[in-house]
Protein backbone atom coordinates (compact mmCIF):
# COMPACT_ATOMS: atom_id res chain seq x y z
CA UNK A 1 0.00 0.00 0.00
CA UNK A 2 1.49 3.69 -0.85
CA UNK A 3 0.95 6.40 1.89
CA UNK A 4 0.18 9.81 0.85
CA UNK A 5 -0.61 13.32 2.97
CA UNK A 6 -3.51 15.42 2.67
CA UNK A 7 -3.53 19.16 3.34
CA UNK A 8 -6.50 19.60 6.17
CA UNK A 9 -6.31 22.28 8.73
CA UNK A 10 -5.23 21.64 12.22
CA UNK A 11 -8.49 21.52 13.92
CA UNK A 12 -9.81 18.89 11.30
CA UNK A 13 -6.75 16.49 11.63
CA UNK A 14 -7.60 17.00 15.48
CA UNK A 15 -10.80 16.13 15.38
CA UNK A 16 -10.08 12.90 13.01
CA UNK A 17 -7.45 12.18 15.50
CA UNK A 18 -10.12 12.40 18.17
CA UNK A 19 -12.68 9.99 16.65
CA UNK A 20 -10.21 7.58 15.36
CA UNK A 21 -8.71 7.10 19.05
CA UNK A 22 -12.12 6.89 20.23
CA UNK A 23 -12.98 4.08 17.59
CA UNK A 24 -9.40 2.85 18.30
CA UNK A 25 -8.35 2.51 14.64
CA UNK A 26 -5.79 4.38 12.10
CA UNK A 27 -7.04 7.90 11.57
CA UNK A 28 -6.65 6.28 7.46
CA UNK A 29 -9.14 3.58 8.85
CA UNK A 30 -11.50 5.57 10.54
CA UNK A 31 -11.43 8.02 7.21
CA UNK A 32 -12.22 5.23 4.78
CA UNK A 33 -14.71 3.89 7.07
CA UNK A 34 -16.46 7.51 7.22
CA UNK A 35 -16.07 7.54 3.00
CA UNK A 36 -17.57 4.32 2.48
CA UNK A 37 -20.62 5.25 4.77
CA UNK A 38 -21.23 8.31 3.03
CA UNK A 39 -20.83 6.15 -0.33
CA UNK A 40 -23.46 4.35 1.24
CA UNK A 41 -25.68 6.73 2.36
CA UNK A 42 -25.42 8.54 -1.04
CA UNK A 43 -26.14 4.79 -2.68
CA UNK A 44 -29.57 4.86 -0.27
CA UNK A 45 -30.21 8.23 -1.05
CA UNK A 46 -30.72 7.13 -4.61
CA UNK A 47 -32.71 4.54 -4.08
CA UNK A 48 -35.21 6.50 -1.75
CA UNK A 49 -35.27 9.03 -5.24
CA UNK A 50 -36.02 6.03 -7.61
CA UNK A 51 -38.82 4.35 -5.41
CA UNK A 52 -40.44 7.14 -5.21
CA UNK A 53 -40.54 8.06 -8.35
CA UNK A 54 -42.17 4.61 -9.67
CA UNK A 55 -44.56 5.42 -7.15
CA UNK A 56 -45.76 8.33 -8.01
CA UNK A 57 -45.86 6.24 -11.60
CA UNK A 58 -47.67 3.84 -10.54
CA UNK A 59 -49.78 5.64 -8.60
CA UNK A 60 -50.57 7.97 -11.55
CA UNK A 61 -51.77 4.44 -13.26
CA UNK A 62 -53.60 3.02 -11.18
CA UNK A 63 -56.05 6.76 -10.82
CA UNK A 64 -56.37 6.21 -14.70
CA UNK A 65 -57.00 2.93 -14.57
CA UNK A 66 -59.66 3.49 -11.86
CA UNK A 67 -61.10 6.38 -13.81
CA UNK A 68 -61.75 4.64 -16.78
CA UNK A 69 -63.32 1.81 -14.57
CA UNK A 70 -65.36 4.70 -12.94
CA UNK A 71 -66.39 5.98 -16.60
CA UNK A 72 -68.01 2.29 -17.28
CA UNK A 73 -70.27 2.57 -14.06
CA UNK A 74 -72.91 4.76 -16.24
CA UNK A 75 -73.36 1.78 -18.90
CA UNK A 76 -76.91 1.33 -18.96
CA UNK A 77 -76.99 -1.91 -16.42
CA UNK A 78 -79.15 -1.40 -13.91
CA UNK A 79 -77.98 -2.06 -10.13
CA UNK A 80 -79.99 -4.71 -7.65
């Protein structure tokens, strides 16, 4: 594996410092782990876009479908 620096100020290396003692890892570690969630939450984030849009879809559908069922209620039969 290569090591590299990053440029962050002071108090943000301190604070990654911080967190990674707390977790007891690498500060590397505990920054990877904090990327991948984020890659994660932005993977979810997705998701929660696409579902709702075939929702709304399908919920759009199944209004026109009732409303051409509706439009078949006046055809002449009459109700017991």
């Amino acid at each position: 594996m290569t090591m590299t620096t990053i440029k962050v100020d002071a108090a943000l290396r301190d604070r990654l410092n911080a967190r990674a003692r707390e977790r007891g890892v690498p500060v590397g570690s505990f920054v990877e782990e904090a990327l991948e969630a984020w890659l994660r939450e932005q993977r979810f984030d997705r998701l929660r876009s696409e579902v709702a849009a075939t929702t709304r879809e399908a919920s759009a559908a199944a209004e026109a479908e009732d409303a051409a069922w509706d439009a078949l209620a006046g055809d002449g039969l009459s109700a017991r």
